[in-house]
Protein backbone atom coordinates (compact mmCIF):
# COMPACT_ATOMS: atom_id res chain seq x y z
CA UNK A 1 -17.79 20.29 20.60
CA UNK A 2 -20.08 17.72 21.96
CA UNK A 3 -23.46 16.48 20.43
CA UNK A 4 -25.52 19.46 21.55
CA UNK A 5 -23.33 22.12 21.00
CA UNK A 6 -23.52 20.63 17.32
CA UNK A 7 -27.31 20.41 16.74
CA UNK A 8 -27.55 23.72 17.71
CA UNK A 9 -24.85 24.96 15.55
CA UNK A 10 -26.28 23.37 12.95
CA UNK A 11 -30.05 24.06 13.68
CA UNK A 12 -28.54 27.57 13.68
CA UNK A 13 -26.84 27.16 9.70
CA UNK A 14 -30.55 25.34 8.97
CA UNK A 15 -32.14 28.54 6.53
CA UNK A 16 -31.15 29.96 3.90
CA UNK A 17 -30.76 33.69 4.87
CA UNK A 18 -28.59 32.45 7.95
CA UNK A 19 -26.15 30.27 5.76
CA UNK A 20 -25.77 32.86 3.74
CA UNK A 21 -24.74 35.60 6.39
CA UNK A 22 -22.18 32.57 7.87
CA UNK A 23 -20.78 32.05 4.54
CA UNK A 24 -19.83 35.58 3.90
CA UNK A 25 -18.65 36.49 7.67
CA UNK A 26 -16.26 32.96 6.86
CA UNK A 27 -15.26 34.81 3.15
CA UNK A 28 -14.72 37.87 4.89
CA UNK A 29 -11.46 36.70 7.21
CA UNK A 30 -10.69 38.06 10.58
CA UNK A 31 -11.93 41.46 10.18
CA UNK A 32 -15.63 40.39 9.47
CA UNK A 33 -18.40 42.78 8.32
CA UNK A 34 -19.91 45.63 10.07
CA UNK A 35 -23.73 44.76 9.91
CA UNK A 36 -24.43 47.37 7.42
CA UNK A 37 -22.31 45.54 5.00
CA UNK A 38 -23.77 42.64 5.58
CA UNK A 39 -27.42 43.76 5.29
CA UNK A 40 -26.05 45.43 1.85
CA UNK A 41 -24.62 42.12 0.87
CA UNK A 42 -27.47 40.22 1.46
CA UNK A 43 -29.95 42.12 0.76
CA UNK A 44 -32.42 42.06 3.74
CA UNK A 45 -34.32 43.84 6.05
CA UNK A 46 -32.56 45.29 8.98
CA UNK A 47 -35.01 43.77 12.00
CA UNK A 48 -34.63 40.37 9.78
CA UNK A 49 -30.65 40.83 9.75
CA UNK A 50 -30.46 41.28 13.59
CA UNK A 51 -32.30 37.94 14.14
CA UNK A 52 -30.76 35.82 12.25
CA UNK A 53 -28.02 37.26 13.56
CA UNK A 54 -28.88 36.17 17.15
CA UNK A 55 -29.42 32.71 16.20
CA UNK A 56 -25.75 32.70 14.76
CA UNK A 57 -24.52 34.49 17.99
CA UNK A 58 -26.71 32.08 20.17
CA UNK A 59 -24.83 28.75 18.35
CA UNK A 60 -21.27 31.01 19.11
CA UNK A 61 -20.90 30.62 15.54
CA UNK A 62 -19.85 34.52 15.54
CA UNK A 63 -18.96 37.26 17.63
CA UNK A 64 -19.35 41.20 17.32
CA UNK A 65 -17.57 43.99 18.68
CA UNK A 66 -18.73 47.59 18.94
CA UNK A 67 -16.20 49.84 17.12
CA UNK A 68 -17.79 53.38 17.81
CA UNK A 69 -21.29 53.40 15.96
CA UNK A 70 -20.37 50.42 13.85
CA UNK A 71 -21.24 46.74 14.99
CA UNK A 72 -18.42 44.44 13.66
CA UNK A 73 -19.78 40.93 13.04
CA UNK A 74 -17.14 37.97 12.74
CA UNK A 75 -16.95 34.18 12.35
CA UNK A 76 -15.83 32.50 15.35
CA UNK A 77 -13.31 30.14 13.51
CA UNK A 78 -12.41 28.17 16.76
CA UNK A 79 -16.18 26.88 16.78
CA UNK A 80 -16.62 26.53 13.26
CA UNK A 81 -13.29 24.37 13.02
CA UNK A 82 -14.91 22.44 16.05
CA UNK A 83 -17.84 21.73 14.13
CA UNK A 84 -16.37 20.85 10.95
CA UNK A 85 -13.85 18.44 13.75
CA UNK A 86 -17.17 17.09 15.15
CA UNK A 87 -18.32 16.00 11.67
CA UNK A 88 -15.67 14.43 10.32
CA UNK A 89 -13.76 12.95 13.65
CA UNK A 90 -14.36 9.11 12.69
CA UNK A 91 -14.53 9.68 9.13
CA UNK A 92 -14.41 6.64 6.97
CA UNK A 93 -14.19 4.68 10.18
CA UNK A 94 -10.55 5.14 10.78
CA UNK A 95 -9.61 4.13 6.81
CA UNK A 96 -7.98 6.78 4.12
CA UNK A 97 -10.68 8.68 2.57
CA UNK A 98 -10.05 8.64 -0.89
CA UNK A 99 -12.87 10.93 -3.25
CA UNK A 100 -15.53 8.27 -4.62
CA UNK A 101 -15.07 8.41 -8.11
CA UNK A 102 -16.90 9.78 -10.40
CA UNK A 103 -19.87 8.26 -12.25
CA UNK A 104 -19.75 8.90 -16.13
CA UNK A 105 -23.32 9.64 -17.54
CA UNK A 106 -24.17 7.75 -20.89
């Protein structure tokens, strides 16, 4: 991914109700949702669903398929591992990134 592709992917993951549907398309695995599910399992409108669902689609952060009447939503895992490569390609500037430790509260 290059610099753009990345803003948009992440202007795209910017709101709540669109993180959300990302999240569980990612928890669901290869298979995805159908958008019914979906709606169900978030709990929104169907004309709010389907436009979220274009800014995901828009980034290429998922993918659907038409399986008769059904519209199959998935993750697109090559882009999201691109993203998450994007973030983290010079991490800690080359060094071994240990976890910070933890701060004790008094």
């Amino acid at each position: 991914m290059d610099t753009s592709e990345t803003v948009e992917a992440l202007r795209a993951l910017a709101h709540d109700h669109r993180l959300a549907a990302y999240r569980a398309l990612v928890q669901a695995g290869p298979n995805g949702m159908a958008v019914g599910e979906l709606r169900d399992a978030l709990d929104l409108p169907a004309a709010t669903l389907t436009a979220h669902l274009n800014q995901l689609r828009a980034a290429g952060l998922v993918n659907d398929e038409r399986e008769g009447r059904v519209i199959r939503i998935r993750a697109d895992y090559g882009r999201m591992n691109g993203l998450i490569g994007f973030l983290t390609e010079n991490c800690c500037g080359g060094k071994s990134c240990a976890p910070a430790p933890k701060k004790v509260l008094r």
